[in-house]
C-alpha atoms as a PDB file:
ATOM      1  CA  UNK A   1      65.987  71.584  41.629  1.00  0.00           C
ATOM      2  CA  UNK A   2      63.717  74.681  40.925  1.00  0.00           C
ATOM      3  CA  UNK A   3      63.408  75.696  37.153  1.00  0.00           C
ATOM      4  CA  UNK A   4      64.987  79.094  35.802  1.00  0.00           C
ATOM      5  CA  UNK A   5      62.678  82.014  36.222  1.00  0.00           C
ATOM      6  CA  UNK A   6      62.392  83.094  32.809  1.00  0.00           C
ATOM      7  CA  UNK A   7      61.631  86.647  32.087  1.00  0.00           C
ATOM      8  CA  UNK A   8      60.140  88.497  29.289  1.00  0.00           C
ATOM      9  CA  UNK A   9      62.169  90.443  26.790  1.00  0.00           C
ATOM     10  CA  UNK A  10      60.233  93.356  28.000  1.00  0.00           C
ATOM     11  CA  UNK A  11      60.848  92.376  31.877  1.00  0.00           C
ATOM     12  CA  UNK A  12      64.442  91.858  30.520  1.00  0.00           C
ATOM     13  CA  UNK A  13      64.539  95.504  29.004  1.00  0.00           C
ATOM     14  CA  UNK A  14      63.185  96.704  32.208  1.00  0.00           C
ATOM     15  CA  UNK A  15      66.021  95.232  34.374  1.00  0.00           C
ATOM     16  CA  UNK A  16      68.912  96.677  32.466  1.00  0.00           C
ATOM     17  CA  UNK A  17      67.477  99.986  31.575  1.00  0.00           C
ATOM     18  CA  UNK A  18      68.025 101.713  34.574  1.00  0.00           C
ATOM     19  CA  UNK A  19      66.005 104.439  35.620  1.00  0.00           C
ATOM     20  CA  UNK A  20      67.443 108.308  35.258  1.00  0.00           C
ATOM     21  CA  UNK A  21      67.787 108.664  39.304  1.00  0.00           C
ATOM     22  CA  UNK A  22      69.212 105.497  39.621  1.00  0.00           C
ATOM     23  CA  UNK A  23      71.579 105.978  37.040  1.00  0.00           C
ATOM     24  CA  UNK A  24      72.256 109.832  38.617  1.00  0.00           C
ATOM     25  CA  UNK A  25      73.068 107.836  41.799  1.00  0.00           C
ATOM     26  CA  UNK A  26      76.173 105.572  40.258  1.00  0.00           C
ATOM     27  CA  UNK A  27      77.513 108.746  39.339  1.00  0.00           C
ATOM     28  CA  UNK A  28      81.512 109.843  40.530  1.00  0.00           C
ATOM     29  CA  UNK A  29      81.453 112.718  42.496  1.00  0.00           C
ATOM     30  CA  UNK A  30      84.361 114.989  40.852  1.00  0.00           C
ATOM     31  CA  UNK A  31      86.405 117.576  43.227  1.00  0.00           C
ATOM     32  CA  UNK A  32      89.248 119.320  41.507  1.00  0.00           C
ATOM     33  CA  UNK A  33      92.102 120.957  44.070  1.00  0.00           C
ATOM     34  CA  UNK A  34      94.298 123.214  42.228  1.00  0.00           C
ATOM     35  CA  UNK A  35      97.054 125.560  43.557  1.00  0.00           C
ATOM     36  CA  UNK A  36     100.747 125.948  43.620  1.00  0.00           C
ATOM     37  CA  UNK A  37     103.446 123.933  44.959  1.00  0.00           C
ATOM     38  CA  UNK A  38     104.050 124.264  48.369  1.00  0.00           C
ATOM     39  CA  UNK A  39     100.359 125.177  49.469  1.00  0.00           C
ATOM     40  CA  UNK A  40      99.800 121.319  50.697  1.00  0.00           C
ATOM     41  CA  UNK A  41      97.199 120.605  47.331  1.00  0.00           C
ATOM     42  CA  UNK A  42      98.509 116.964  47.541  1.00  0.00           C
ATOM     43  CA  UNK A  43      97.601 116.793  51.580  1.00  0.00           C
ATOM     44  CA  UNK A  44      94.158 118.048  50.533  1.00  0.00           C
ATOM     45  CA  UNK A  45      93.208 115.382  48.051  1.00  0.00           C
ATOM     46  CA  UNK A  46      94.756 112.648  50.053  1.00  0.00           C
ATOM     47  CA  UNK A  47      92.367 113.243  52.809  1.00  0.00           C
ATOM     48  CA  UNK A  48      89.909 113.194  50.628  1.00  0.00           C
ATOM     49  CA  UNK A  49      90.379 110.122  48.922  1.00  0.00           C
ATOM     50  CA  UNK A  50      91.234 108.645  52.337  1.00  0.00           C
ATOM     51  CA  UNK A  51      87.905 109.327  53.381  1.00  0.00           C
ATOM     52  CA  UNK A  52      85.896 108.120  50.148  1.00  0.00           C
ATOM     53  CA  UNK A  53      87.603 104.773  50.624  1.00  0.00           C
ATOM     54  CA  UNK A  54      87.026 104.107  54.338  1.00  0.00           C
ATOM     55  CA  UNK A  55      83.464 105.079  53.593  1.00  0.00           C
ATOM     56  CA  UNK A  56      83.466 101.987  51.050  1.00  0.00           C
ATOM     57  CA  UNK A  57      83.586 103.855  47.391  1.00  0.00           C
ATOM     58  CA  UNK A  58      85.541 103.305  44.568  1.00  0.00           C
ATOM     59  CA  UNK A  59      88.210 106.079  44.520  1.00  0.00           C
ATOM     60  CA  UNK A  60      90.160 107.343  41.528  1.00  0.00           C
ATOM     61  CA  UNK A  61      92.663 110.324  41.869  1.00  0.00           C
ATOM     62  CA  UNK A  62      95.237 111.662  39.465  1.00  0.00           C
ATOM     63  CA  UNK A  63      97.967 114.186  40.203  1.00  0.00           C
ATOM     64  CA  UNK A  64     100.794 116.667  38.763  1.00  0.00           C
ATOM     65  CA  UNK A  65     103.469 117.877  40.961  1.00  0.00           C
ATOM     66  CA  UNK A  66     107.555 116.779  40.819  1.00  0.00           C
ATOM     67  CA  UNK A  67     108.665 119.707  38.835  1.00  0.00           C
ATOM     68  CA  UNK A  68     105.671 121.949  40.341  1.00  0.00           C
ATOM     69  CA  UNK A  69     106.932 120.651  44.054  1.00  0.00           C
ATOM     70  CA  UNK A  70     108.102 124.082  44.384  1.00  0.00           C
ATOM     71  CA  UNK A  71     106.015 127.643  43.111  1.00  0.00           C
ATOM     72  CA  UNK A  72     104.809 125.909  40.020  1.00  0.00           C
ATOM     73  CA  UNK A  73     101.161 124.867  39.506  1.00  0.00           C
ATOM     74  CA  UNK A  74      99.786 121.594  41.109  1.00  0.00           C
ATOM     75  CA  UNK A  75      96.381 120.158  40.706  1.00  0.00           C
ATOM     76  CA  UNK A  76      94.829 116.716  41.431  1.00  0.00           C
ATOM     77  CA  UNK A  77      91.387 115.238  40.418  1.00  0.00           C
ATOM     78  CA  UNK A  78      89.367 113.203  43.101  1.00  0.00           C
ATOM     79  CA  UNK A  79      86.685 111.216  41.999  1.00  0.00           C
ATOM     80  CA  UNK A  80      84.673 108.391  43.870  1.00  0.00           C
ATOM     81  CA  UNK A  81      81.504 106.893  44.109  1.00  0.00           C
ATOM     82  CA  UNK A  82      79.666 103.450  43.429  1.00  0.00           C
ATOM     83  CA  UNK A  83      81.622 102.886  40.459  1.00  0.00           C
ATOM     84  CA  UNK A  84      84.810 104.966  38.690  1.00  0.00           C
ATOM     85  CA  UNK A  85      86.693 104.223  35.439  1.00  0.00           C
ATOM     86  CA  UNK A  86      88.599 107.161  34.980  1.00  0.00           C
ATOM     87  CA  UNK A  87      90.603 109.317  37.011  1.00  0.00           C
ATOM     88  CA  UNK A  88      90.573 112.104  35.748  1.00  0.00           C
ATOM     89  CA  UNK A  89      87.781 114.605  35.374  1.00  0.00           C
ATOM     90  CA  UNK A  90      86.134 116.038  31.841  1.00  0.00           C
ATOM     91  CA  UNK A  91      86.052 119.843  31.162  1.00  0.00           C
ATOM     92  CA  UNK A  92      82.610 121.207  32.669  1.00  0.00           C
ATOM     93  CA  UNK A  93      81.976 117.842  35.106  1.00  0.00           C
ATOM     94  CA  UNK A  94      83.800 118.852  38.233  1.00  0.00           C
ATOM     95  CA  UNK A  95      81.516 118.982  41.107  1.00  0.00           C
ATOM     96  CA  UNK A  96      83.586 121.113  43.097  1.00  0.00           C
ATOM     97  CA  UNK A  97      86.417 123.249  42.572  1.00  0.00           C
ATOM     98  CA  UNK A  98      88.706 124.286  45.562  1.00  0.00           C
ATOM     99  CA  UNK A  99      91.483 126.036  45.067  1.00  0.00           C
ATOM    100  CA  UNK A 100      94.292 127.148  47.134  1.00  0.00           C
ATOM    101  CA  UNK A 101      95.504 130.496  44.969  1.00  0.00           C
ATOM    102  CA  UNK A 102      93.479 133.496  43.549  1.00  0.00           C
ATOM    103  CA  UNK A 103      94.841 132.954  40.119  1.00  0.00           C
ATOM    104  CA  UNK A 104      95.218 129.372  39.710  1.00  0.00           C
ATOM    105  CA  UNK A 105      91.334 129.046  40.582  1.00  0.00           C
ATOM    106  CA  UNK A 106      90.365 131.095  38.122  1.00  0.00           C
ATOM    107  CA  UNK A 107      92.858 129.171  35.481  1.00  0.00           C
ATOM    108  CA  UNK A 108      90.461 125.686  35.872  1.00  0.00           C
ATOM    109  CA  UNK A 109      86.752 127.643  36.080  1.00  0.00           C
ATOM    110  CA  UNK A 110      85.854 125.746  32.761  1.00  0.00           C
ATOM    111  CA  UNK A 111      85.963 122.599  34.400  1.00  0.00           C
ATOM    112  CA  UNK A 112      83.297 123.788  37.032  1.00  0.00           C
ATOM    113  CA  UNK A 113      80.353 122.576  36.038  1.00  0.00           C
ATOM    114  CA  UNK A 114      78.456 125.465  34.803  1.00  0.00           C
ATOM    115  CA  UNK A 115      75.082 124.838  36.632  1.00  0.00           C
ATOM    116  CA  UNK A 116      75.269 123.319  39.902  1.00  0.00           C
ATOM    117  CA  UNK A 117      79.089 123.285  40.895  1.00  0.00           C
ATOM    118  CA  UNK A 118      80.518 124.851  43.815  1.00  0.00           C
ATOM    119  CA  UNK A 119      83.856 127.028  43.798  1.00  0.00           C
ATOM    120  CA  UNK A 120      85.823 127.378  47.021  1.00  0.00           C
ATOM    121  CA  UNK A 121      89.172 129.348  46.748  1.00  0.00           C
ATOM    122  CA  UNK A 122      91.505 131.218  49.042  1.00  0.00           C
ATOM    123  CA  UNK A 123      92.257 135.229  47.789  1.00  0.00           C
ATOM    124  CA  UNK A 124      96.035 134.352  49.001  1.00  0.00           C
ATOM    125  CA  UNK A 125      97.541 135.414  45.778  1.00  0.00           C
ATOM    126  CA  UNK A 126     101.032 134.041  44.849  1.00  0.00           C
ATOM    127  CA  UNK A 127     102.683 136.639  42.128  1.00  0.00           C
ATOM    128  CA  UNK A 128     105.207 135.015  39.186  1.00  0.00           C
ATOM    129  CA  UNK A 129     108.495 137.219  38.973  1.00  0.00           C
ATOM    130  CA  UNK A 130     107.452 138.485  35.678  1.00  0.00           C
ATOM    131  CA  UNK A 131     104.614 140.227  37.629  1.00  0.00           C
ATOM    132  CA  UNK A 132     106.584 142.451  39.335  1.00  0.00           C
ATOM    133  CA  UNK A 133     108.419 144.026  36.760  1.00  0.00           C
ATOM    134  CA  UNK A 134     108.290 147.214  39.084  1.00  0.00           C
ATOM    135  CA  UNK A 135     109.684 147.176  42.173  1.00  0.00           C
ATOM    136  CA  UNK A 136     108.523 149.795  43.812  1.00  0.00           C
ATOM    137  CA  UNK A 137     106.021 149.055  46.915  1.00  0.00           C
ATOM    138  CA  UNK A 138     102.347 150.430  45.469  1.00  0.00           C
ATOM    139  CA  UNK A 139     103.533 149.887  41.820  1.00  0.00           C
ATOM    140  CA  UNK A 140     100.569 148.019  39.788  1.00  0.00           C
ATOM    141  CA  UNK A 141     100.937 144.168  39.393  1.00  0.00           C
ATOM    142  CA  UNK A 142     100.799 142.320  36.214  1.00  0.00           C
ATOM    143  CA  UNK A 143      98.421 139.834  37.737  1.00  0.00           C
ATOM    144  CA  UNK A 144      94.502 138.957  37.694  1.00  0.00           C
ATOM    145  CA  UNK A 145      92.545 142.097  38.969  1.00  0.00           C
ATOM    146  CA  UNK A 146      89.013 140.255  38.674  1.00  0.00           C
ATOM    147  CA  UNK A 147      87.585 140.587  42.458  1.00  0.00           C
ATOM    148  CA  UNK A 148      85.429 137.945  43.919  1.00  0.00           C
ATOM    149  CA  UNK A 149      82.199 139.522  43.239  1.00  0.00           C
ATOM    150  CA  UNK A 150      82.787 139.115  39.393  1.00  0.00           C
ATOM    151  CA  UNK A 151      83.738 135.671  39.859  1.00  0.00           C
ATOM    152  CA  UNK A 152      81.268 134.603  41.657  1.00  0.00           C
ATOM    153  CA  UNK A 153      78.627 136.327  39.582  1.00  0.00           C
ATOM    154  CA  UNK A 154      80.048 133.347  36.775  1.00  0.00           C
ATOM    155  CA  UNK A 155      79.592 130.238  38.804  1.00  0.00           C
ATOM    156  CA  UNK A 156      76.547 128.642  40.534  1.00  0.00           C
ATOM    157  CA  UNK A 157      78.398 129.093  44.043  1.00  0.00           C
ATOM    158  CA  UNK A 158      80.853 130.272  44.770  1.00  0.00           C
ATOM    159  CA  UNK A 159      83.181 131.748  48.174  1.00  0.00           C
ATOM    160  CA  UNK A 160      85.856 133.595  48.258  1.00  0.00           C
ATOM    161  CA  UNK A 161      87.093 132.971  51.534  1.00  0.00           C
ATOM    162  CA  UNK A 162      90.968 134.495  53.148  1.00  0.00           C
ATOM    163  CA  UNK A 163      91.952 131.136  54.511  1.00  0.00           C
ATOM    164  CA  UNK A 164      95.396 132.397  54.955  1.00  0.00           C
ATOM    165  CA  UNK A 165      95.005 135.277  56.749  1.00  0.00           C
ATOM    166  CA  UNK A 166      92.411 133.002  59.228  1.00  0.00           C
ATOM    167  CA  UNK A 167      95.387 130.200  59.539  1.00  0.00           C
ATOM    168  CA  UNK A 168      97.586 132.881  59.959  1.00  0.00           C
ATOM    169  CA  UNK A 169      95.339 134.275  62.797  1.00  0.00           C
ATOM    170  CA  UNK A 170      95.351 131.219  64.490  1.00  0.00           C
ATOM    171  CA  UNK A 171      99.502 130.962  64.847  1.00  0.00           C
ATOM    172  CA  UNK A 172     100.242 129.014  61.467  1.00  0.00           C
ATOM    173  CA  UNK A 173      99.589 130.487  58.150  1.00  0.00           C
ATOM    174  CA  UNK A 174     100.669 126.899  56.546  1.00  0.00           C
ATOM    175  CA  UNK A 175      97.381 125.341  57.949  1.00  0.00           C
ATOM    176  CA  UNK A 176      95.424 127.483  55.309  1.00  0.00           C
ATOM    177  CA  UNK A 177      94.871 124.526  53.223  1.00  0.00           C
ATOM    178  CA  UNK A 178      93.071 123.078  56.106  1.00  0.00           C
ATOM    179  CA  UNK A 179      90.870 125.504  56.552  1.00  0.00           C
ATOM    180  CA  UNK A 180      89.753 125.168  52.617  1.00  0.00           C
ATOM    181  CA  UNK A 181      89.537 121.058  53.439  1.00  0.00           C
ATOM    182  CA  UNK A 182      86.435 122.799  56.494  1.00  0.00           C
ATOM    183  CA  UNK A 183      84.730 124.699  53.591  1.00  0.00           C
ATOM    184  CA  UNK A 184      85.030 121.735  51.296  1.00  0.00           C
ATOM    185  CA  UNK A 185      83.275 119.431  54.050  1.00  0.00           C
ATOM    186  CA  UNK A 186      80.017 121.526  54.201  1.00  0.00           C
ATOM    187  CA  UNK A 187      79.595 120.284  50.635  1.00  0.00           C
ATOM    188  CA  UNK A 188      80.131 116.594  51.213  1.00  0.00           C
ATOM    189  CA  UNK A 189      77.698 113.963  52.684  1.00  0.00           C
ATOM    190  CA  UNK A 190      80.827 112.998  55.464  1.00  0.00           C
ATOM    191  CA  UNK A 191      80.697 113.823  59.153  1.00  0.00           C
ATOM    192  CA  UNK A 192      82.637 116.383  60.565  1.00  0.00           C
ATOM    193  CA  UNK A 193      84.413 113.753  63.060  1.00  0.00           C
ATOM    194  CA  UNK A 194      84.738 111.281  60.093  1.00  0.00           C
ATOM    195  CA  UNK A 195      87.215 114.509  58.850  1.00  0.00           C
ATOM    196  CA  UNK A 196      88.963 114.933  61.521  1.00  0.00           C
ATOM    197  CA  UNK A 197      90.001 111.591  61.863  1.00  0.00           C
ATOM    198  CA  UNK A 198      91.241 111.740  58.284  1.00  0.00           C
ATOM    199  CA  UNK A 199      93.250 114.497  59.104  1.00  0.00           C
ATOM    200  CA  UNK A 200      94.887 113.594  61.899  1.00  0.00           C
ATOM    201  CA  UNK A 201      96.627 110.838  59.953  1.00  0.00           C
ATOM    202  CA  UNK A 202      97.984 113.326  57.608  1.00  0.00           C
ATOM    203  CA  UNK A 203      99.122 116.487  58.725  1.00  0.00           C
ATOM    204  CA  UNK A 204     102.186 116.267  61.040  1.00  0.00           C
ATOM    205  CA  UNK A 205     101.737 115.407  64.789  1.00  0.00           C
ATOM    206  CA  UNK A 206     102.516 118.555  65.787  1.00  0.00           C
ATOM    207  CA  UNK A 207     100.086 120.226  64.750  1.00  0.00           C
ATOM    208  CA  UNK A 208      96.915 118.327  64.644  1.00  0.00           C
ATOM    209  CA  UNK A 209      95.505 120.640  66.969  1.00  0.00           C
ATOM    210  CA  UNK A 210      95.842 124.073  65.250  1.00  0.00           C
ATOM    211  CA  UNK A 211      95.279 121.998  61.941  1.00  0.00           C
ATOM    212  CA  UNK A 212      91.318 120.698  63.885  1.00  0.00           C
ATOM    213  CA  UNK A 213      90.897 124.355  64.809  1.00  0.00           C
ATOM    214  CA  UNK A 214      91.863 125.641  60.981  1.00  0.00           C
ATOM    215  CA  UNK A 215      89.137 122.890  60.114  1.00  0.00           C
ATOM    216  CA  UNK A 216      86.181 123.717  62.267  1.00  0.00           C
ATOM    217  CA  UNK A 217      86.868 127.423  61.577  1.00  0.00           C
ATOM    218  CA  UNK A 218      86.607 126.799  57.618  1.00  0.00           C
ATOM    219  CA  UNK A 219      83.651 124.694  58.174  1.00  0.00           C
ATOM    220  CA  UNK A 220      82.118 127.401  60.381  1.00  0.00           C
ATOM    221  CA  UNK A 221      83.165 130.303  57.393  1.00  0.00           C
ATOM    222  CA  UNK A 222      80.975 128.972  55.008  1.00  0.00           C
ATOM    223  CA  UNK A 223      78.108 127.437  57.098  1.00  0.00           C
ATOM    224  CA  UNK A 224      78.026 131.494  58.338  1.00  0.00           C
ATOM    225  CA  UNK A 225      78.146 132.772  54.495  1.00  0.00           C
ATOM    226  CA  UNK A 226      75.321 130.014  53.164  1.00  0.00           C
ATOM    227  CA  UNK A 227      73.045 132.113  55.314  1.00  0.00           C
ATOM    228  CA  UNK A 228      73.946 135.642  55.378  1.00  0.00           C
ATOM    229  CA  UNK A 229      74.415 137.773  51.797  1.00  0.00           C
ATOM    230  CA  UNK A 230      77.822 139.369  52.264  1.00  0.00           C
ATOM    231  CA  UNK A 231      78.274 142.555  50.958  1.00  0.00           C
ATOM    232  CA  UNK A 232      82.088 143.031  51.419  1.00  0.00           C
ATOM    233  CA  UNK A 233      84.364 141.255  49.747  1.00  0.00           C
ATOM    234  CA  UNK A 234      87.441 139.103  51.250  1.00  0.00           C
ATOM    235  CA  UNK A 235      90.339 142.100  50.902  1.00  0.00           C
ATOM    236  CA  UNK A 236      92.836 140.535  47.766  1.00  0.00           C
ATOM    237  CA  UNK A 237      96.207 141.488  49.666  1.00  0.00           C
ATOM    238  CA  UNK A 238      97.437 143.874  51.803  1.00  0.00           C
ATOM    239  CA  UNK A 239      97.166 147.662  51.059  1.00  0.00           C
ATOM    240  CA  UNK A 240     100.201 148.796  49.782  1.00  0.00           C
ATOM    241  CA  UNK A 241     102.398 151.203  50.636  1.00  0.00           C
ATOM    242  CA  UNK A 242     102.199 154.388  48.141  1.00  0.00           C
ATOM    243  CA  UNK A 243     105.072 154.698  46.063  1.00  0.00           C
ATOM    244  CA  UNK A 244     105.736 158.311  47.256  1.00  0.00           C
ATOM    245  CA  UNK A 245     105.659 157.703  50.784  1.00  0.00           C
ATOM    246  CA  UNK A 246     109.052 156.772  52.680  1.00  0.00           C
ATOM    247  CA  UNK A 247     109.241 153.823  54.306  1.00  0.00           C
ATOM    248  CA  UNK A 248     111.570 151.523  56.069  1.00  0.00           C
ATOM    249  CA  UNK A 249     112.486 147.033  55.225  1.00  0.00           C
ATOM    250  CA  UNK A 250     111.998 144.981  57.962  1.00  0.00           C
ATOM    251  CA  UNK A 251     112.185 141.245  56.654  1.00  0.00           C
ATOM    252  CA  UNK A 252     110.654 138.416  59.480  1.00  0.00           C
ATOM    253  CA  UNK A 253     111.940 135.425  58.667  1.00  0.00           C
ATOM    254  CA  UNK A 254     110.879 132.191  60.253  1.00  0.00           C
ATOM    255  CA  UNK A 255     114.523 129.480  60.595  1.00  0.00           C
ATOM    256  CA  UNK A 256     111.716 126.657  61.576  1.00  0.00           C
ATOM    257  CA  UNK A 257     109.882 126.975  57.964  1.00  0.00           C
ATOM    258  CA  UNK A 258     112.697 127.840  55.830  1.00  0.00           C
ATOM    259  CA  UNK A 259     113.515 124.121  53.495  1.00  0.00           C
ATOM    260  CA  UNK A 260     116.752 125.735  52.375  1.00  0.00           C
ATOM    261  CA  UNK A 261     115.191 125.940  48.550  1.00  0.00           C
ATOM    262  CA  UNK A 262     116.671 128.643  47.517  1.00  0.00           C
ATOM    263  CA  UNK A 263     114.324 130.146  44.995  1.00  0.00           C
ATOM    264  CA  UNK A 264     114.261 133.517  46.933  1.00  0.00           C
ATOM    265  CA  UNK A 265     118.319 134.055  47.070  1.00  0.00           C
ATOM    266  CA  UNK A 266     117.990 133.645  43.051  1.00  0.00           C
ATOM    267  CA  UNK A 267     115.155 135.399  42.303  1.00  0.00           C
ATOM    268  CA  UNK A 268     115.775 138.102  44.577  1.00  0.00           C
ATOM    269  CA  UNK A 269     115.848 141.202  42.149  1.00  0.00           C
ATOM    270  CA  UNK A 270     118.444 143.387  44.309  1.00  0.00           C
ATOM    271  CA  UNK A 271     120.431 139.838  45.441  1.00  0.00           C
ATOM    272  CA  UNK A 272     120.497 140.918  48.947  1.00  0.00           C
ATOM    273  CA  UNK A 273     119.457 137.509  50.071  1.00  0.00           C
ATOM    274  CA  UNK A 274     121.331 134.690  51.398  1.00  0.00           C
ATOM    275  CA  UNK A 275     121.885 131.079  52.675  1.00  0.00           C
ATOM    276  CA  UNK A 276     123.559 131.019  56.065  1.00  0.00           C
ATOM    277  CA  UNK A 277     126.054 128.600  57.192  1.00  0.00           C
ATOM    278  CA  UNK A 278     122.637 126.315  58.542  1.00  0.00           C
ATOM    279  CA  UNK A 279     120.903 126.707  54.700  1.00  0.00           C
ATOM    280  CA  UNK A 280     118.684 129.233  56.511  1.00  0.00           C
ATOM    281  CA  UNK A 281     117.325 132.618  54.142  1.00  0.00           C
ATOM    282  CA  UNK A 282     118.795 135.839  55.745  1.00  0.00           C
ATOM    283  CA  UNK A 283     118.765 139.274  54.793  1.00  0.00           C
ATOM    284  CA  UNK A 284     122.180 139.914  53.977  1.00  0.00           C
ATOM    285  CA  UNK A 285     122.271 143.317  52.456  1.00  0.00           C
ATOM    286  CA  UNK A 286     119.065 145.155  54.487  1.00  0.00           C
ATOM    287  CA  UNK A 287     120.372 148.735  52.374  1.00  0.00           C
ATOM    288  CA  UNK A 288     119.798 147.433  49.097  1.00  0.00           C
ATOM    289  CA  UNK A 289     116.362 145.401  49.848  1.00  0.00           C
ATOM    290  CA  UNK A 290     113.351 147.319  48.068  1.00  0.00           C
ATOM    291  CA  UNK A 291     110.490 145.833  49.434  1.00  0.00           C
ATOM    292  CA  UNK A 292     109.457 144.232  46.474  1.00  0.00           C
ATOM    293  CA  UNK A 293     107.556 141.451  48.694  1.00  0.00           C
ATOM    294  CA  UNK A 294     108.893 138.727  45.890  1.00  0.00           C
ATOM    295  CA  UNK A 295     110.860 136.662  48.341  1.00  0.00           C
ATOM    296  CA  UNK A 296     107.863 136.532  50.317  1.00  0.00           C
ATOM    297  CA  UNK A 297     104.945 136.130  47.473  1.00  0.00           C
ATOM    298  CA  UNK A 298     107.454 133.043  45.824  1.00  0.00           C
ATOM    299  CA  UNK A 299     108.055 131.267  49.691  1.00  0.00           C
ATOM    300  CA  UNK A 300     106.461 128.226  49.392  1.00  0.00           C
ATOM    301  CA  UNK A 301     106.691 127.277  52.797  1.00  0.00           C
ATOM    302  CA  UNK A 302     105.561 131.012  54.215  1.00  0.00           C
ATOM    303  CA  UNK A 303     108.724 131.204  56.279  1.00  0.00           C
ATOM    304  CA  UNK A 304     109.661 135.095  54.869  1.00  0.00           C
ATOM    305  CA  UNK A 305     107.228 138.322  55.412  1.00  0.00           C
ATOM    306  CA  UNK A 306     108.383 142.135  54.178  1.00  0.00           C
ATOM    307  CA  UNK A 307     107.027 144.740  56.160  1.00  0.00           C
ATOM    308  CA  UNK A 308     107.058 148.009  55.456  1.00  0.00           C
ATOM    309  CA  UNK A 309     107.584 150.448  57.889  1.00  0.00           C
ATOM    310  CA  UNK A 310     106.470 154.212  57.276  1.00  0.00           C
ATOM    311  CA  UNK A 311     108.877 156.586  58.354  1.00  0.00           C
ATOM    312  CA  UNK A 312     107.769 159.848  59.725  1.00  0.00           C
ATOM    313  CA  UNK A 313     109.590 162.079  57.646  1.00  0.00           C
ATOM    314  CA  UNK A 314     108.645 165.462  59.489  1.00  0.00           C
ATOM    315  CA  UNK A 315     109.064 163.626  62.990  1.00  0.00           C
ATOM    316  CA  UNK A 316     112.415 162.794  62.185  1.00  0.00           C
ATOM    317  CA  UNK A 317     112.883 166.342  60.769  1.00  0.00           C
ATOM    318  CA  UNK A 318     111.923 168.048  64.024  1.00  0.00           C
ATOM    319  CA  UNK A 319     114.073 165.921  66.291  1.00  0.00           C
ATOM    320  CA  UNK A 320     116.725 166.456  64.318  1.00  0.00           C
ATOM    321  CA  UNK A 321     116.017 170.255  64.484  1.00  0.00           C
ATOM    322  CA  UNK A 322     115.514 169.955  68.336  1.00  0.00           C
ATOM    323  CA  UNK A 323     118.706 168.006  69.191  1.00  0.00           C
ATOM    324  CA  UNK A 324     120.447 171.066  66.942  1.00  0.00           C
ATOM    325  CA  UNK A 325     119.438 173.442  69.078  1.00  0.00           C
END
């Protein structure tokens, strides 16, 4: 039988007193994913944590939704690595903070943390009713005006990237979370096929292709940004139409998206909006609809759009004089 090493209480000390790298090393990585219900924050994290495990780290994630499931505010902590005890991340330790709404992103900034963590977040803003107090298309929101330039100036990267106008670009606006998940990758030691395989086992069968092509294109977004120094900023929403100006309502709904939740027939400020005899949002009174765009900012599922149609006042005028005569 061989005899017990013995050590030194100084070799001893050495042993357990780690050195700073090492100790660096055992560290959780801590990604935050905030947004609001609908957006697919819950997808997001999944794949995440699906990856850290298969990769053979110790994963810890915490999540608030139920009540949130529709319009409200969701957000789930990831955290893995060698070793995790809690799952939920401290104020000023998240690594990286993606989120999937202008507002909501800037509502967990303090968690960032302040030196070397990396903010990813879509400009797709998502109004509450009690912003649009005026309905009138142009009228000022009661919403958070700070642009991405001023945010970014606070935080030691940041993007602000218009992940829903790209997803929307490639025929379906939904996959806008997935192009987030392709800016989130860049910042991650996982392979871009390791990803994709993740994906694939949760976004819906359908659409795994236009959901890889959301991801390469995020991935592609910021890869292109880390080396250029862009001086325009991602446009916040669309211009709006000037208050003064006439214009015309022309509401595209999609049946396919609609989930029959009802929260634009009640919110609907002129209650021109109903459920058809298949639970499917239809414009039911076009003459009263303002344009207020709140059916369409509160969709969760993206399956209403306003547009606003200028009407050429004089045009009309003249014909109308011509057909006179």
């Amino acid at each position: 039988m061989n005899a017990p090493t013995i050590s030194s209480k100084k070799q001893e000390g050495a042993q357990l007193q780690p050195t700073a790298a090492a100790a660096k090393a055992r560290e959780p990585m801590n990604v935050l994913i905030v947004g609001v219900g609908g957006q697919g924050v819950i997808m997001v994290s999944k794949a995440l944590a699906s990856l850290a495990q298969s990769k053979g780290f110790e994963v810890k994630q915490s999540e608030v939704h139920g009540m949130a499931k529709r319009g409200g505010s969701v957000f789930s902590h990831v955290r893995f690595g060698p070793q995790v005890w809690s799952p939920t991340i401290p104020k000023g330790e998240a690594d990286i903070l993606v989120a999937l709404e202008w507002a909501e992103g800037l509502r967990w900034l303090s968690y960032l943390k302040p030196d070397t963590g990396i903010f990813i977040c879509d400009t797709k803003r998502i109004v509450p009713p009690f912003a649009c107090l005026n309905r009138r298309p142009g009228a000022p929101l009661r919403y958070s005006r700070e642009t991405p330039a001023e945010v970014k100036a606070h935080v030691a990267e940041g993007y602000a990237i218009d992940a829903t106008d790209m997803a929307e670009k490639l025929g379906n606006e939904r996959a806008a979370n997935v192009v987030l998940i392709g800016a989130l990758s860049t910042a991650l030691a996982f392979s871009a096929d390791d990803w994709e395989k993740s994906l694939a086992e949760f976004v819906p069968k359908k659409t795994i292709a236009v959901n890889l092509e959301a991801f390469r294109l995020g991935r592609s977004w910021i890869e292109e940004a880390r080396t250029l120094t862009p001086e325009a900023e991602a446009p916040a929403a669309r211009t709006p139409v000037p208050a003064e100006m006439n214009y015309s309502v022309r509401l595209e709904i999609t049946p396919d998206w609609c989930k029959s939740c009802d929260i634009c027939v009640k919110l609907c400020p002129e209650r021109c909006l109903r459920l058809n005899e298949e639970r499917v949002v239809e414009l039911a009174q076009p003459e009263k609809c303002t344009g207020c765009r709140l059916c369409e900012l509160l969709c969760p599922d993206f399956a209403i759009r306003v547009h606003l149609d200028i009407v050429n006042v004089q045009g009309i005028a003249a014909a109308a004089a011509g057909s006179r005569a």
